[in-house]
N, C-alpha and C. Protein backbone atom coordinates (compact mmCIF):
# COMPACT_ATOMS: atom_id res chain seq x y z
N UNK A 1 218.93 252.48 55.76
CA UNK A 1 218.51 251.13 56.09
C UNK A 1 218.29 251.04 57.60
N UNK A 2 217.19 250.30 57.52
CA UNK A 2 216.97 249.90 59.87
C UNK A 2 217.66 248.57 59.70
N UNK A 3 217.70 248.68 61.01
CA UNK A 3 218.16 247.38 61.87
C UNK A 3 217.06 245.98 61.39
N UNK A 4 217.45 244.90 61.22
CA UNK A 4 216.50 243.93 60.62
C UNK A 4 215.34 243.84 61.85
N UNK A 5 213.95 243.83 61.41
CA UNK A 5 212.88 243.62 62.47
C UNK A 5 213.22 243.82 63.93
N UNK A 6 213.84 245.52 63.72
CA UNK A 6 213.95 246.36 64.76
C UNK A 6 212.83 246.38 65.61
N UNK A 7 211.51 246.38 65.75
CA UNK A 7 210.60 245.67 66.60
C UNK A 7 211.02 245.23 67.12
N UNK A 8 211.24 244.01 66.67
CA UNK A 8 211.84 242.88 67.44
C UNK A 8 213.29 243.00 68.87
N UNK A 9 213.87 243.86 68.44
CA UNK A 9 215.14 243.99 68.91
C UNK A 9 215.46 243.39 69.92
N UNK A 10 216.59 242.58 70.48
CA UNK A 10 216.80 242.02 71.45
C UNK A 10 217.66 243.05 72.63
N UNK A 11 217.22 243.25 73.97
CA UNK A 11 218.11 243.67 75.00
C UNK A 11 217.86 243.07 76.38
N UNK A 12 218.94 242.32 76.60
CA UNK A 12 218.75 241.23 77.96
C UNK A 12 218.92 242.21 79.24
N UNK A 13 218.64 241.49 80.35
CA UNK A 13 218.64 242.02 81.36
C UNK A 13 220.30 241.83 81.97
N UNK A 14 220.73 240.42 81.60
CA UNK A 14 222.04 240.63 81.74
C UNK A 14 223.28 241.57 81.04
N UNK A 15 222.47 241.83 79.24
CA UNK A 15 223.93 242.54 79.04
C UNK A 15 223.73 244.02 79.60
N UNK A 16 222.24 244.49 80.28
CA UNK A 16 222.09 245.48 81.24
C UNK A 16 223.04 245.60 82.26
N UNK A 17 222.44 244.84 83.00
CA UNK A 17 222.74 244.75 84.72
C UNK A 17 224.49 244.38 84.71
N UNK A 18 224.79 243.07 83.66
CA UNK A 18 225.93 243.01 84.32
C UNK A 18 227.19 243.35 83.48
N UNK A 19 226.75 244.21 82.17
CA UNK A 19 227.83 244.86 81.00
C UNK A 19 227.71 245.88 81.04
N UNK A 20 226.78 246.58 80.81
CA UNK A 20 226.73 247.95 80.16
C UNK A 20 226.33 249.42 81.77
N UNK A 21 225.64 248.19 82.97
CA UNK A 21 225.63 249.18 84.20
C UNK A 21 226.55 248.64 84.95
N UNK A 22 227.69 247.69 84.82
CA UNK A 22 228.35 247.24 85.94
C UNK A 22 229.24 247.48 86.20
N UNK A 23 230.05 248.75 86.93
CA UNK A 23 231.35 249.20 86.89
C UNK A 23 232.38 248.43 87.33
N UNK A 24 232.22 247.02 87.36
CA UNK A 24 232.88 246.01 87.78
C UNK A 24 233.33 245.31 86.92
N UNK A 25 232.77 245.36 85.71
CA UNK A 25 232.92 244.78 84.81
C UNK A 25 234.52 244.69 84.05
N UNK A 26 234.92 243.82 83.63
CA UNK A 26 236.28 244.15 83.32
C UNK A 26 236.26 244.47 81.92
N UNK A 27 235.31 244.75 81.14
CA UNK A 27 235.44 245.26 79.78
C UNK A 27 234.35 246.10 79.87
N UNK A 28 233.99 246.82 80.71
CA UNK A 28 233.09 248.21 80.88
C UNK A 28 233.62 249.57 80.20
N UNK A 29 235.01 249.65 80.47
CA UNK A 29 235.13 250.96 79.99
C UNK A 29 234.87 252.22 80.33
N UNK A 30 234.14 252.20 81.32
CA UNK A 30 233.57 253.60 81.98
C UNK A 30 231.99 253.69 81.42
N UNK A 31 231.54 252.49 80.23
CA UNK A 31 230.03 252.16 80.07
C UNK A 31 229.34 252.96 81.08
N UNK A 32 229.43 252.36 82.29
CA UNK A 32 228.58 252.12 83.66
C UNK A 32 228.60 253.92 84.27
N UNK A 33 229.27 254.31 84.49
CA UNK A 33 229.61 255.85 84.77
C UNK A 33 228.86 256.58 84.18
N UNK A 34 229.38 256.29 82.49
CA UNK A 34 228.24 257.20 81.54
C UNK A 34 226.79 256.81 81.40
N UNK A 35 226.20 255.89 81.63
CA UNK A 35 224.60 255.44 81.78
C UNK A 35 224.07 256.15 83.11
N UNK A 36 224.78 255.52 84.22
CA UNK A 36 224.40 256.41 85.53
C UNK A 36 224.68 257.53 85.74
N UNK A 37 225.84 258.43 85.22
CA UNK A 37 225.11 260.23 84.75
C UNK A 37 224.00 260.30 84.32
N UNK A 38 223.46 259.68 83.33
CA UNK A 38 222.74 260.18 82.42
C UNK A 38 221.24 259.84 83.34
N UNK A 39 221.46 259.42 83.88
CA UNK A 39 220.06 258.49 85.08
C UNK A 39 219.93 257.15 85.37
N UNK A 40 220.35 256.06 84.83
CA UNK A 40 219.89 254.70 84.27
C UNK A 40 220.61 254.43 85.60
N UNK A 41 220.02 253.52 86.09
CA UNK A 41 220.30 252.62 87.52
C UNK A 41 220.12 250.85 87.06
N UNK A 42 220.69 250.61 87.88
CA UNK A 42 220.57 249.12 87.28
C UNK A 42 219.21 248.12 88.15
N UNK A 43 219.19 248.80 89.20
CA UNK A 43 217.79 248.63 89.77
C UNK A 43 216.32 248.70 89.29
N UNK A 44 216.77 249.51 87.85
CA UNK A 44 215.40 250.20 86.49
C UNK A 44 216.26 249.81 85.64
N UNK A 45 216.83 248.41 85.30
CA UNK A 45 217.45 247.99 83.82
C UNK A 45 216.48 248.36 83.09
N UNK A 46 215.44 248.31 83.13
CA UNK A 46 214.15 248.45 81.77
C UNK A 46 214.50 249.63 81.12
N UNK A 47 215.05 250.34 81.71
CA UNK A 47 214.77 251.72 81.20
C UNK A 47 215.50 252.23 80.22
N UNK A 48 216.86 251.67 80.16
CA UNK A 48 218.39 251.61 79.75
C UNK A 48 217.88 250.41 78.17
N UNK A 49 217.15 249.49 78.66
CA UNK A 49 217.23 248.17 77.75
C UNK A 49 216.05 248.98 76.35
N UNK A 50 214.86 250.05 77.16
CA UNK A 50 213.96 250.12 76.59
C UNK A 50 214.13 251.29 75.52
N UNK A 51 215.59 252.11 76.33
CA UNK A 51 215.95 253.48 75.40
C UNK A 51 216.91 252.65 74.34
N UNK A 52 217.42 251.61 74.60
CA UNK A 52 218.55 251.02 73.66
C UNK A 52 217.52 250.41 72.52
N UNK A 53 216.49 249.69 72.62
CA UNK A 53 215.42 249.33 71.95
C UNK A 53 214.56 250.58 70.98
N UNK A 54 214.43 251.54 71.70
CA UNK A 54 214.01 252.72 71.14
C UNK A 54 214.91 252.96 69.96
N UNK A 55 216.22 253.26 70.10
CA UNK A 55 216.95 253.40 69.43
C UNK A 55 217.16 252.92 68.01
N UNK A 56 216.58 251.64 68.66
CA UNK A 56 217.30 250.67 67.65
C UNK A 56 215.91 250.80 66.20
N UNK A 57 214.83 250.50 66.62
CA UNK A 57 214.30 250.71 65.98
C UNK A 57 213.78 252.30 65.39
N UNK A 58 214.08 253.53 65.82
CA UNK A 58 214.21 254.74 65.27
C UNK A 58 215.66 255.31 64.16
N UNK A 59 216.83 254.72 64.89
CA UNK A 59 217.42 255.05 63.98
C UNK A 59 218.32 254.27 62.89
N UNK A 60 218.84 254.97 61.99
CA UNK A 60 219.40 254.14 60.72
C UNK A 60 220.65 252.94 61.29
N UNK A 61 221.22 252.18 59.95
CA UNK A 61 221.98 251.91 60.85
C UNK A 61 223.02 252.55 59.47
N UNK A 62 224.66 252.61 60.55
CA UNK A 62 225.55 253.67 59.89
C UNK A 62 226.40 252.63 59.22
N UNK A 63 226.77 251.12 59.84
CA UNK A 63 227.42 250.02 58.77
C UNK A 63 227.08 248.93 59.38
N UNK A 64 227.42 248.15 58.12
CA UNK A 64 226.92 246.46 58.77
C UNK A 64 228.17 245.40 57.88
N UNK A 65 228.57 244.36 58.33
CA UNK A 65 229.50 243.43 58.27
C UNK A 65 228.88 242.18 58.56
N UNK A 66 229.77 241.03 57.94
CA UNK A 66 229.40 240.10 58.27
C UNK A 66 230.24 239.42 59.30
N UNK A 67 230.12 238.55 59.99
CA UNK A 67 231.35 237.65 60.39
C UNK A 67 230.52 236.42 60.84
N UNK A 68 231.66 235.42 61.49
CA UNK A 68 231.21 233.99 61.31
C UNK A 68 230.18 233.52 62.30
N UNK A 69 229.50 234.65 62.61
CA UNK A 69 228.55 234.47 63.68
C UNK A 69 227.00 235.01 63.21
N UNK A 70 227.11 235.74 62.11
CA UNK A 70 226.07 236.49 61.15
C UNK A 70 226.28 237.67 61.24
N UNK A 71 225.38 238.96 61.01
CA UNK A 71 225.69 239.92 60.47
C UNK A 71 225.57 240.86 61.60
N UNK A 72 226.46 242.05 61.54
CA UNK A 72 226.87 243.34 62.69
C UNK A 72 226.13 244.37 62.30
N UNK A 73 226.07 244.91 63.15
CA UNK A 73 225.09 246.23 62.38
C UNK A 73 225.58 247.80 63.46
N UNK A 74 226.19 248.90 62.97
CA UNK A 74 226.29 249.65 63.74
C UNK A 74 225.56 250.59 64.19
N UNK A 75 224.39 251.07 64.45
CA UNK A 75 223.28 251.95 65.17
C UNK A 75 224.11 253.09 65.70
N UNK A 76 223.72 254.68 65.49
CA UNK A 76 224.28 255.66 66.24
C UNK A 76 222.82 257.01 66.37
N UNK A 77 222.66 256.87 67.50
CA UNK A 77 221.13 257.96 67.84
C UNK A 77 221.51 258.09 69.33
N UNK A 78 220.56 259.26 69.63
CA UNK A 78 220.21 259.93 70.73
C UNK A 78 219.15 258.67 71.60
N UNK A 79 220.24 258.61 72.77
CA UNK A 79 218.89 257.83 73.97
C UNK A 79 218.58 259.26 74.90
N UNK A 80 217.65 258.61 75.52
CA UNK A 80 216.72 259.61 76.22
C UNK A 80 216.80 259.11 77.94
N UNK A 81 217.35 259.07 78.71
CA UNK A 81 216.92 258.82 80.41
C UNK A 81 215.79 259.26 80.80
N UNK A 82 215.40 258.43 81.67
CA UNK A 82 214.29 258.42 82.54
C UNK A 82 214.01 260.06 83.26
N UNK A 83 215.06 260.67 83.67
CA UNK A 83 215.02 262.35 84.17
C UNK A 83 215.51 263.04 82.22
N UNK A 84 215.32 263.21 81.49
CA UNK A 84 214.96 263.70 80.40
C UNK A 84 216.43 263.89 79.90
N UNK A 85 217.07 263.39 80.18
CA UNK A 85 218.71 263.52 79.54
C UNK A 85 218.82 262.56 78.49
N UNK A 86 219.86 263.57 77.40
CA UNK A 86 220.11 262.60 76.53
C UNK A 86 221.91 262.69 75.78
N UNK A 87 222.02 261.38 75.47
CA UNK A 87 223.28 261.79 74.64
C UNK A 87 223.35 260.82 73.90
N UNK A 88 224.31 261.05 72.95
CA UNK A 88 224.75 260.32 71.57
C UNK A 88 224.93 258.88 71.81
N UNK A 89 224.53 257.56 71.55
CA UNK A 89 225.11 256.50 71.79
C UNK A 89 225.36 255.74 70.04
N UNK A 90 226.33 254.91 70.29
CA UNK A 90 226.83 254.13 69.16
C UNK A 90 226.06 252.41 69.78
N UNK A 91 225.60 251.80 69.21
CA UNK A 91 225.03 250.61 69.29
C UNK A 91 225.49 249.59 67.90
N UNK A 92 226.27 248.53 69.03
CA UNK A 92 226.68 247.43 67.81
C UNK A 92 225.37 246.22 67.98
N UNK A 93 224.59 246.01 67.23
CA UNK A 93 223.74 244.52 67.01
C UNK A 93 224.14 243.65 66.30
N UNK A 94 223.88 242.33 66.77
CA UNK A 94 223.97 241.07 65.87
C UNK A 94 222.67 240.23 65.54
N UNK A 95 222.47 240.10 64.23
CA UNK A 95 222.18 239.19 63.84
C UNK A 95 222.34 237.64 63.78
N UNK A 96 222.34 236.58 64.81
CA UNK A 96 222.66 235.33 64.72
C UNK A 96 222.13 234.63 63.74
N UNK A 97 223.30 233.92 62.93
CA UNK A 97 222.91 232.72 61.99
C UNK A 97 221.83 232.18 62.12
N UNK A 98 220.94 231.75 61.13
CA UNK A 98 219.92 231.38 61.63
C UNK A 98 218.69 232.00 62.81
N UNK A 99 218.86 233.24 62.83
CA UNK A 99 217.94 233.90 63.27
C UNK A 99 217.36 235.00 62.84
N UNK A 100 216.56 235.84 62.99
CA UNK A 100 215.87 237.10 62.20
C UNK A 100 215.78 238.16 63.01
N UNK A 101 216.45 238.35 64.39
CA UNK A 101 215.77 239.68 65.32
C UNK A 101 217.38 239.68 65.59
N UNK A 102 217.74 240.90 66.28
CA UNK A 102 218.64 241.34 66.28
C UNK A 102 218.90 241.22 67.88
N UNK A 103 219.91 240.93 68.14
CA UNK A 103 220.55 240.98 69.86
C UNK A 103 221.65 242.05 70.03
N UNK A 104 221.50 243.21 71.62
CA UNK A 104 222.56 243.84 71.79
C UNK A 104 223.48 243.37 71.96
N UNK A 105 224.72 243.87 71.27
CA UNK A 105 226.07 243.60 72.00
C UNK A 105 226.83 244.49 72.70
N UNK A 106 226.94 246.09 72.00
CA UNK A 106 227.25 247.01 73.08
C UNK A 106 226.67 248.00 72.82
N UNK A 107 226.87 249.32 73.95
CA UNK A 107 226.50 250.22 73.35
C UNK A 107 227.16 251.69 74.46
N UNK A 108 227.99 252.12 73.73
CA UNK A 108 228.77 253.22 74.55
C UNK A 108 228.36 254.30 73.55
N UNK A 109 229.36 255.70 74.13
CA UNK A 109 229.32 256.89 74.38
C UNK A 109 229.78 257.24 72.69
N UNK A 110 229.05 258.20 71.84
CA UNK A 110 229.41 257.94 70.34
C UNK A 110 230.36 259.38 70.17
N UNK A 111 231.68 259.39 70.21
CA UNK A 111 232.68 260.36 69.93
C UNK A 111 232.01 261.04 68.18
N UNK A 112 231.93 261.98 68.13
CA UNK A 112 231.97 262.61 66.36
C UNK A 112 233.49 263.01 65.92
């Protein structure tokens, strides 16, 4: 199964710039470390937002849940950086109630 109207996929510039590249962040995790190895600068959010988008619509998704906000979806594929690096990422999306395209919520480093 894909991600619902993976086309569509949602990735903001904020949960870029100030979640997933911001080592400041207090629920980063080391996010920010592992994106900027890999190349992704937050100065080129596009690039980070556009491989998470890639993603989303190339690969399956591995589970999905509901909760009181609409439905989760877990995404796990290969992103690609801008200098040709790649590694495993896990991507959680939501579906909002009442909506049809999917928004990021995170997306870290995928342990096997």
């Amino acid at each position: 199964m894909k991600l619902p109207n993976a086309e569509r996929a949602v990735v903001t510039e904020e949960k870029v710039v100030e979640y997933l590249l911001n080592p400041a962040h207090p629920d980063n995790g080391g996010k920010a470390a592992f994106y900027t190895d890999l190349g992704f600068r937050r100065d080129d959010w596009t690039a980070l937002a556009a491989a998470l988008q890639r993603l989303a619509q190339a690969a399956e998704v591995n589970c999905q849940a509901q909760s009181p906000h609409g439905g989760k979806y877990v995404v796990v594929g290969r992103i690609e950086s801008p200098e040709g690096r790649s590694a495993l990422v896990r991507s959680v999306w939501i579906v909002d109630k009442g909506v049809d395209v999917a928004r990021l919520v995170t997306a870290y480093p995928h342990r096997k």
